[in-house]
PDB file of N, CA and C in Angstrom:
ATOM      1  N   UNK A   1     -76.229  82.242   6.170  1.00  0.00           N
ATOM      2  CA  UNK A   1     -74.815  82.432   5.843  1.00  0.00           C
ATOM      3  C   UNK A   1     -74.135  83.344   6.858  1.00  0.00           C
ATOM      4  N   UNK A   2     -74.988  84.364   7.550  1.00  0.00           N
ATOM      5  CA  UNK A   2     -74.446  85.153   8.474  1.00  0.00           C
ATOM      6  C   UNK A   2     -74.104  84.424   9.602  1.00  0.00           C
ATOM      7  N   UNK A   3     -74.717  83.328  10.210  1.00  0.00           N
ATOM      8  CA  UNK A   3     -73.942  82.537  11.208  1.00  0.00           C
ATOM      9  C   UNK A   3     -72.884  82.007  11.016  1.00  0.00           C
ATOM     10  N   UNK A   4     -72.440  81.517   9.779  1.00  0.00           N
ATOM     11  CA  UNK A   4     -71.378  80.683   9.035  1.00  0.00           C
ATOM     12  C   UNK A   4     -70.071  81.850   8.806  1.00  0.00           C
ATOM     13  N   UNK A   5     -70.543  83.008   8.392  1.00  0.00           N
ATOM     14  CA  UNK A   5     -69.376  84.195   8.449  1.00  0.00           C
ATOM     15  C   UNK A   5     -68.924  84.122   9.956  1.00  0.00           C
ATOM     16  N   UNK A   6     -69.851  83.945  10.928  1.00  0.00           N
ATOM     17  CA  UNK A   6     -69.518  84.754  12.243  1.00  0.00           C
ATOM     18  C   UNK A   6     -68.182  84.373  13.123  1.00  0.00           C
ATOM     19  N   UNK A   7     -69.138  82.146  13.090  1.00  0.00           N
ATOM     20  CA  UNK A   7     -67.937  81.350  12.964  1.00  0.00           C
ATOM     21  C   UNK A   7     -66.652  81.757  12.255  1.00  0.00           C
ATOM     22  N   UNK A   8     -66.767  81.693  11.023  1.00  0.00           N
ATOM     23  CA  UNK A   8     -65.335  81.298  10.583  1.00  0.00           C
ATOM     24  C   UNK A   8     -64.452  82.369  10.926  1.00  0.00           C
ATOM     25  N   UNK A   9     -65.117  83.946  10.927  1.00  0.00           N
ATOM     26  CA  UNK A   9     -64.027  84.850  11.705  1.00  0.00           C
ATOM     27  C   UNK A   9     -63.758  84.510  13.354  1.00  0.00           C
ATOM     28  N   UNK A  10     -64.742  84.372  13.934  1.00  0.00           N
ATOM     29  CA  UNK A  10     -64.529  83.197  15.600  1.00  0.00           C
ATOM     30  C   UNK A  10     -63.077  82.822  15.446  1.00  0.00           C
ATOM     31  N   UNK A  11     -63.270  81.731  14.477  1.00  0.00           N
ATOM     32  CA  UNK A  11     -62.307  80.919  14.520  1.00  0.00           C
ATOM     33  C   UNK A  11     -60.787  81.156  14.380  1.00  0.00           C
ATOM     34  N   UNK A  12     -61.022  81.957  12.868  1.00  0.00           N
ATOM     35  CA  UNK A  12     -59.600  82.652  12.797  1.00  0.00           C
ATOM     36  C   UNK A  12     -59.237  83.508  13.161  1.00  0.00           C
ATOM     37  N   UNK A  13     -60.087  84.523  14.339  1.00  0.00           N
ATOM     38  CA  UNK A  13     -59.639  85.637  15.201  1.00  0.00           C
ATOM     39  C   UNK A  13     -58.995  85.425  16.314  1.00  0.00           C
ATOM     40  N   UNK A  14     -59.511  83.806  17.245  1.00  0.00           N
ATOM     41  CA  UNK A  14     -58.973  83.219  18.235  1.00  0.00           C
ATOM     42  C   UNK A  14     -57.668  82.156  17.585  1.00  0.00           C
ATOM     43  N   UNK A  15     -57.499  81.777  16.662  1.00  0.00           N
ATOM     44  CA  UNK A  15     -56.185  81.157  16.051  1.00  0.00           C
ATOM     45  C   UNK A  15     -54.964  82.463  16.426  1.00  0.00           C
ATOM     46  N   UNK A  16     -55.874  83.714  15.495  1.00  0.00           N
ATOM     47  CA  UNK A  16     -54.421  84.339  15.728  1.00  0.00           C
ATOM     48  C   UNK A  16     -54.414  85.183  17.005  1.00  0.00           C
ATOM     49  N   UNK A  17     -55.476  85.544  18.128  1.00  0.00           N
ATOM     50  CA  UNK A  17     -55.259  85.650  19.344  1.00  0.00           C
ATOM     51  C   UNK A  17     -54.345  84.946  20.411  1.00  0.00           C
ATOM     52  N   UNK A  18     -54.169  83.144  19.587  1.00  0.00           N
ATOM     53  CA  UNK A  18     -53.216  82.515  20.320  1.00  0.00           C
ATOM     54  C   UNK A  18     -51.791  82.491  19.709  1.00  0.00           C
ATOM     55  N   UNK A  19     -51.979  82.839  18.824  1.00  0.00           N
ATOM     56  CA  UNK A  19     -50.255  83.033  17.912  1.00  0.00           C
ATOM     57  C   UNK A  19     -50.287  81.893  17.068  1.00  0.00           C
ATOM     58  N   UNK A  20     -51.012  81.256  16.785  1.00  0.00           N
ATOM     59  CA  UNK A  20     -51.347  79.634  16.068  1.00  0.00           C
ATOM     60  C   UNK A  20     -51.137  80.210  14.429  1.00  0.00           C
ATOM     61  N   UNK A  21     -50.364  79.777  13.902  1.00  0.00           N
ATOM     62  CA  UNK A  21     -49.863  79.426  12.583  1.00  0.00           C
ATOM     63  C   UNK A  21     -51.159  78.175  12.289  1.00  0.00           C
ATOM     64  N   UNK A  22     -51.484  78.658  11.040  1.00  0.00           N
ATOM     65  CA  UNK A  22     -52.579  77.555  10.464  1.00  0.00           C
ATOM     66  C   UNK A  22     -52.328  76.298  10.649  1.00  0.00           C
ATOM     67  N   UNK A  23     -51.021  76.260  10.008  1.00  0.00           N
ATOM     68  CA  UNK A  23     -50.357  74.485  10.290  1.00  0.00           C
ATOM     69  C   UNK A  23     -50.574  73.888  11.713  1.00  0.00           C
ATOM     70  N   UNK A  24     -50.087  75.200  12.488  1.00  0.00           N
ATOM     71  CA  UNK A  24     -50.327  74.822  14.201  1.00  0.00           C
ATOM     72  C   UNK A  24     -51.478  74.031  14.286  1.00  0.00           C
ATOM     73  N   UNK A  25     -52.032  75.128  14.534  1.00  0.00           N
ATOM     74  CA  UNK A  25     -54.246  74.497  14.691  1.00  0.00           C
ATOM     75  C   UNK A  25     -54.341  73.759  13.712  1.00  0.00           C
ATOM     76  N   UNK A  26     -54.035  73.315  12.573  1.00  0.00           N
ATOM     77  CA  UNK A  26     -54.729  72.068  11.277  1.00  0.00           C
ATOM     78  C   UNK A  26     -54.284  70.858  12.458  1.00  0.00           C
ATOM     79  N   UNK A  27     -52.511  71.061  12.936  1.00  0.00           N
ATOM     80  CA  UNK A  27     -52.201  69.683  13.822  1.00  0.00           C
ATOM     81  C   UNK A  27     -52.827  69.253  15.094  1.00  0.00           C
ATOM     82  N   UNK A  28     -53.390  70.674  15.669  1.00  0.00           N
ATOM     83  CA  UNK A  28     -53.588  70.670  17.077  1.00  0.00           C
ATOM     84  C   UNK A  28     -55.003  70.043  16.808  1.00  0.00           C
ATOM     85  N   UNK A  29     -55.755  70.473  15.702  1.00  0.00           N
ATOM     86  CA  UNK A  29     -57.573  69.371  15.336  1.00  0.00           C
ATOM     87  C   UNK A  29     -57.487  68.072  14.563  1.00  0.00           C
ATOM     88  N   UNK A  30     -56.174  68.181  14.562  1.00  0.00           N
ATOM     89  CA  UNK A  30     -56.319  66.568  13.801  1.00  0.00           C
ATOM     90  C   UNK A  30     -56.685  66.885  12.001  1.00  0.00           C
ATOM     91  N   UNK A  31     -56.511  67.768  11.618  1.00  0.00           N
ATOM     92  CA  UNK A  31     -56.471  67.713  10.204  1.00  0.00           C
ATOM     93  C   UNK A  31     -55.687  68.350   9.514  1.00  0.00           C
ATOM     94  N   UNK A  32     -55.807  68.181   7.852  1.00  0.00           N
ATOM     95  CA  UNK A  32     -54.518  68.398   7.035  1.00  0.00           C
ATOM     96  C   UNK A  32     -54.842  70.323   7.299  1.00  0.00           C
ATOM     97  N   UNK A  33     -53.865  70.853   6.977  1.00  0.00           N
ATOM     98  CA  UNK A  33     -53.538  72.287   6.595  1.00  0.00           C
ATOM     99  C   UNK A  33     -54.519  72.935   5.637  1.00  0.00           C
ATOM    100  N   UNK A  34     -54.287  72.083   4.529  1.00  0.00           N
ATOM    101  CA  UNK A  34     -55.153  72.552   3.280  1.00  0.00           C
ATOM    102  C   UNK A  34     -56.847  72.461   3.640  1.00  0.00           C
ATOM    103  N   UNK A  35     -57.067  71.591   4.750  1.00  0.00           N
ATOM    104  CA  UNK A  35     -58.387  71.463   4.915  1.00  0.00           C
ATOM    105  C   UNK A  35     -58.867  72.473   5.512  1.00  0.00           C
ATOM    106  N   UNK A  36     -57.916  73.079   6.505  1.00  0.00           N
ATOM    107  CA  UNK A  36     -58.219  74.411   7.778  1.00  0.00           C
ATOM    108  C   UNK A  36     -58.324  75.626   6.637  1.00  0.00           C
ATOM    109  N   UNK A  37     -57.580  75.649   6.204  1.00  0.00           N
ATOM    110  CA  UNK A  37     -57.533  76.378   4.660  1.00  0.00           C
ATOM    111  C   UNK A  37     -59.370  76.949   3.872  1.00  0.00           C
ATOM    112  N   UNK A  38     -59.411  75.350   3.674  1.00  0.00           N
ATOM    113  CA  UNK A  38     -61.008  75.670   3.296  1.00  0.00           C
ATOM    114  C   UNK A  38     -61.701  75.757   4.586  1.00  0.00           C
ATOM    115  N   UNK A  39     -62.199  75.726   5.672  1.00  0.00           N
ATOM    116  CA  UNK A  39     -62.441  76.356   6.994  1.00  0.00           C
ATOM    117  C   UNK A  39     -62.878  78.017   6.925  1.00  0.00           C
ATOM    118  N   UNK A  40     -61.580  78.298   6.798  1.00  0.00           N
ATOM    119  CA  UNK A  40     -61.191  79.365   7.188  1.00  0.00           C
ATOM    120  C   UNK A  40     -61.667  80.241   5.904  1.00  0.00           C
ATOM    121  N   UNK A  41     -61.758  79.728   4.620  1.00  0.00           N
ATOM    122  CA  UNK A  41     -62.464  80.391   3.526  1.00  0.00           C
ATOM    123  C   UNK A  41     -64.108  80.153   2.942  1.00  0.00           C
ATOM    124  N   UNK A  42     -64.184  79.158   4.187  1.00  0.00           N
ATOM    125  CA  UNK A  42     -65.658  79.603   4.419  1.00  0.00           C
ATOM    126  C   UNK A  42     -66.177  78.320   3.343  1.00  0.00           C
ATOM    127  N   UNK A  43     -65.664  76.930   2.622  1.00  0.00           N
ATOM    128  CA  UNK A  43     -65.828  76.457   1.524  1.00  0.00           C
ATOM    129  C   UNK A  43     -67.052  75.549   2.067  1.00  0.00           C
ATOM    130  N   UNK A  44     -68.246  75.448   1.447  1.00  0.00           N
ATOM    131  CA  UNK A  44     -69.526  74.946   1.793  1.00  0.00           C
ATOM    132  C   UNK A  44     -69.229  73.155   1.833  1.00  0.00           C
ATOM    133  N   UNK A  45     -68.299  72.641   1.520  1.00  0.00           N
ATOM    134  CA  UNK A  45     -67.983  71.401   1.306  1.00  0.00           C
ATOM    135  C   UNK A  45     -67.388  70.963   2.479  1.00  0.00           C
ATOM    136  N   UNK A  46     -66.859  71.944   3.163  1.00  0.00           N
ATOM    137  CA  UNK A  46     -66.140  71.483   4.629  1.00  0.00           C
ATOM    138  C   UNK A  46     -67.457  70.728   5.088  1.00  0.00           C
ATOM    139  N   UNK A  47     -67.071  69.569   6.026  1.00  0.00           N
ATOM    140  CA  UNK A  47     -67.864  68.876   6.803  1.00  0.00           C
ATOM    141  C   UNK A  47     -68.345  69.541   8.039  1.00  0.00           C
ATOM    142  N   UNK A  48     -69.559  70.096   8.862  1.00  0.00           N
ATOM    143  CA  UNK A  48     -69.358  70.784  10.129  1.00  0.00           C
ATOM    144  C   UNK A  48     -68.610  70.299  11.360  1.00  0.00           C
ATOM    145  N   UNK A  49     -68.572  68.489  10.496  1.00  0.00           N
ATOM    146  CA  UNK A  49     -67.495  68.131  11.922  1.00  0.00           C
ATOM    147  C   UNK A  49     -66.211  68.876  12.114  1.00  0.00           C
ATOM    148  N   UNK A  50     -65.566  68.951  11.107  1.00  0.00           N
ATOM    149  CA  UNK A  50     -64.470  69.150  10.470  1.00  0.00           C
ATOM    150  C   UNK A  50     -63.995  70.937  11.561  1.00  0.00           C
ATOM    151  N   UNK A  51     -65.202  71.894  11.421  1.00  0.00           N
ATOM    152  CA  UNK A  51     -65.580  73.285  11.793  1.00  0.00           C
ATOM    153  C   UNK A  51     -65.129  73.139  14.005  1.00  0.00           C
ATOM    154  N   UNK A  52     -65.822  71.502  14.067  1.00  0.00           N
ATOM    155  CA  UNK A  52     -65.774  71.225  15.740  1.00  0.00           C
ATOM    156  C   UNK A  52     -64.322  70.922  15.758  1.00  0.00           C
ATOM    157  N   UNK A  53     -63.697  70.097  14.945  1.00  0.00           N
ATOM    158  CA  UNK A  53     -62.970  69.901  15.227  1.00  0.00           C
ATOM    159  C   UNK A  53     -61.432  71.289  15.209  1.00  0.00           C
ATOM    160  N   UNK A  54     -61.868  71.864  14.259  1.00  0.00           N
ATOM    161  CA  UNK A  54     -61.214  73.737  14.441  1.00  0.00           C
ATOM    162  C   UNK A  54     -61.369  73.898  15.620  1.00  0.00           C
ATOM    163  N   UNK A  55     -62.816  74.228  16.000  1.00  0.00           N
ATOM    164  CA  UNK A  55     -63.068  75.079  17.550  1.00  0.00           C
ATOM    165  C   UNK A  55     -62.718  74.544  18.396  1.00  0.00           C
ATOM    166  N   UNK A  56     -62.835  73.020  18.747  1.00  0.00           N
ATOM    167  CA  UNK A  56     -62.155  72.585  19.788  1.00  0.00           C
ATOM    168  C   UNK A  56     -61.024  72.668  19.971  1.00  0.00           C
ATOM    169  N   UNK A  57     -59.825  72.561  19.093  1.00  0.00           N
ATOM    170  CA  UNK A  57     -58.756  72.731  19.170  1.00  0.00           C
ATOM    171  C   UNK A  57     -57.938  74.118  19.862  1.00  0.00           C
ATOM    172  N   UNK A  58     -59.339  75.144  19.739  1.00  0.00           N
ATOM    173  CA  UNK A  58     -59.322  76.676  19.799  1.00  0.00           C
ATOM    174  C   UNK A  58     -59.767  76.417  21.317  1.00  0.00           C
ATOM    175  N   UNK A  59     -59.732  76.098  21.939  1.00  0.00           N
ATOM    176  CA  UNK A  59     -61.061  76.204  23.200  1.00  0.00           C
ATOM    177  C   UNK A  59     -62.510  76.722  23.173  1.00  0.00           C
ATOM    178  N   UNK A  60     -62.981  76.133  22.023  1.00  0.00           N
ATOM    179  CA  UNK A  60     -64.525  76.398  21.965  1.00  0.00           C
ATOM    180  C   UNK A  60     -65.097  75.070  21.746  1.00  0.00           C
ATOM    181  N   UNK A  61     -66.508  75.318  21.800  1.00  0.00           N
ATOM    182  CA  UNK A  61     -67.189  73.530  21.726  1.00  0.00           C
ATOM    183  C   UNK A  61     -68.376  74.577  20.791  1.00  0.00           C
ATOM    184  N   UNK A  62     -68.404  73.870  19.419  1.00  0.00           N
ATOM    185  CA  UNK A  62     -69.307  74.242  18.412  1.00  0.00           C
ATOM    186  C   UNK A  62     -70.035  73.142  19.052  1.00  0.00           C
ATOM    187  N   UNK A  63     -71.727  73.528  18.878  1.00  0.00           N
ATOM    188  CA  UNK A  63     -73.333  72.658  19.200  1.00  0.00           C
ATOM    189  C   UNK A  63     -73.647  72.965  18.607  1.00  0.00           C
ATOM    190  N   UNK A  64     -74.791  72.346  18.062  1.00  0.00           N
ATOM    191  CA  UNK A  64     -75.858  72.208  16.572  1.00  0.00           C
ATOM    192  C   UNK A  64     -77.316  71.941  17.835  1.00  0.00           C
ATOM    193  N   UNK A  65     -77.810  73.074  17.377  1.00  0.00           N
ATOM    194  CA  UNK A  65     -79.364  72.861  18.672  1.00  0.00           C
ATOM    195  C   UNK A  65     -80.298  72.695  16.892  1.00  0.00           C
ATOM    196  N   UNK A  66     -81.185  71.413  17.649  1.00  0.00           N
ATOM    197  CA  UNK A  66     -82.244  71.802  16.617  1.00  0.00           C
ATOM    198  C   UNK A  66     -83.505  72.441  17.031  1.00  0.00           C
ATOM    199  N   UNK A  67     -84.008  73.197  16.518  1.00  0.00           N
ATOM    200  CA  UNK A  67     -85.000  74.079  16.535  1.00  0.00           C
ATOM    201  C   UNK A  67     -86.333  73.206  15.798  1.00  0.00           C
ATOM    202  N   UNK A  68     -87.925  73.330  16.663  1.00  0.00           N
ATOM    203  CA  UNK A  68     -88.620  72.712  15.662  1.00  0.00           C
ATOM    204  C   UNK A  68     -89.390  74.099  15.249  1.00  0.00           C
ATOM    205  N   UNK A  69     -90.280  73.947  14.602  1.00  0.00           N
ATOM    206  CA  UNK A  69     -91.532  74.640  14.328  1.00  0.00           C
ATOM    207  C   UNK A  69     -92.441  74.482  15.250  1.00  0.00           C
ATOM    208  N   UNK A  70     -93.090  75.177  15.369  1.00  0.00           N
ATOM    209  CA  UNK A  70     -94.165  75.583  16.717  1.00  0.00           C
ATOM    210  C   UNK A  70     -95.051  74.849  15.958  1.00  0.00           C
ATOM    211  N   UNK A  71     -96.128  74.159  16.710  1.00  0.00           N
ATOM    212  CA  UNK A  71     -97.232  73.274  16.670  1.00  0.00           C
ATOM    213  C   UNK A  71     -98.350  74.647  15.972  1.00  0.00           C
ATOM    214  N   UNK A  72     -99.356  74.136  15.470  1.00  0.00           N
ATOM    215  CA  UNK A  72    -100.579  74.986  15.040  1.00  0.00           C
ATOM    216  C   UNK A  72    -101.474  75.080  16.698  1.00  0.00           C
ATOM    217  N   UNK A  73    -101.088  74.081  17.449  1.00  0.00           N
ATOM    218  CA  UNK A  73    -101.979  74.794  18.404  1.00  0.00           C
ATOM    219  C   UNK A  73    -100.768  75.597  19.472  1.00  0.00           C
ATOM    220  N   UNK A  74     -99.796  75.471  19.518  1.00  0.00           N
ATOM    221  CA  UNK A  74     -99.066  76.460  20.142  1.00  0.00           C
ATOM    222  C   UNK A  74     -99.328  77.737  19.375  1.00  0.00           C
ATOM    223  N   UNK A  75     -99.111  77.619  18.143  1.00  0.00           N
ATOM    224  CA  UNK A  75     -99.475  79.247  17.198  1.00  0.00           C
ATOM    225  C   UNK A  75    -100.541  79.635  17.675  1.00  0.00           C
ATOM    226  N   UNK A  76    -101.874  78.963  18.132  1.00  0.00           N
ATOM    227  CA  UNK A  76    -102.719  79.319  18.897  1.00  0.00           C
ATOM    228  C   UNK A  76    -103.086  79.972  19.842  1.00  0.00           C
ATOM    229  N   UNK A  77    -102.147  79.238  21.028  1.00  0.00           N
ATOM    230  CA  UNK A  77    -102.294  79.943  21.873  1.00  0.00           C
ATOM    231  C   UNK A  77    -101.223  81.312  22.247  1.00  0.00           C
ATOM    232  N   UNK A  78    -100.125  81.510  21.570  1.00  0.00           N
ATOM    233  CA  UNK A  78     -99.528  82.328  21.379  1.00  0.00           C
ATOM    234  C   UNK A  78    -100.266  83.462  20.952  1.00  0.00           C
ATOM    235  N   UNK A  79    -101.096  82.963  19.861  1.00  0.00           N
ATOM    236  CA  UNK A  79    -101.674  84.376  19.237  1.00  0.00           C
ATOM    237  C   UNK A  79    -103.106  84.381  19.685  1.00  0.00           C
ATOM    238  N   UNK A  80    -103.311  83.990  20.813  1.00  0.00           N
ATOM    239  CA  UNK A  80    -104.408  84.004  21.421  1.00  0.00           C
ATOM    240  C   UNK A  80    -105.427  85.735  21.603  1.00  0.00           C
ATOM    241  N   UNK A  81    -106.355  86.067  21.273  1.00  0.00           N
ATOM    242  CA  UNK A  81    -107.162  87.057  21.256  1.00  0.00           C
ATOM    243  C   UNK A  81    -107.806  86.929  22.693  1.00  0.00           C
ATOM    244  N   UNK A  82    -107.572  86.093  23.400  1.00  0.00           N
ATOM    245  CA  UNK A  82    -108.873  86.499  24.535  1.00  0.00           C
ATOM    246  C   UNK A  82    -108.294  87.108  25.491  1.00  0.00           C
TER     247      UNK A  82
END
């Protein structure tokens, strides 16, 4: 959830760094007002597209990296004793 706070202040710190009225940025990403609305209040139902399409509008590019789990033999040799 702490990444998800970090964003959404990101977002609405650089909105009002540019002088952007919510309505502004909802038009400038292509979505309704009320939707930037829930965005901006953090509502778990927002779509993350929805979040790219905020930041881009902002001059940012939100990425989704996936991360795997380390193999049992990488844990291996990581925690290697010799």
């Amino acid at each position: 959830m702490m990444l998800m706070n970090n964003l959404i202040a990101g977002l609405r710190a650089r909105r009002k760094e540019l002088s952007l009225t919510q309505a502004q940025l909802a038009a400038r990403a292509g979505i309704a007002r009320r939707t930037l609305l829930r965005v901006e209040a953090g509502d778990p139902s927002v779509k993350i597209g929805t979040y790219a399409q905020a930041a881009q509008a902002l001059g940012f590019e939100l990425a989704l990296v996936r991360r795997s789990r380390p193999s049992l033999d990488e844990l291996d040799s990581i925690y290697d004793d010799e």
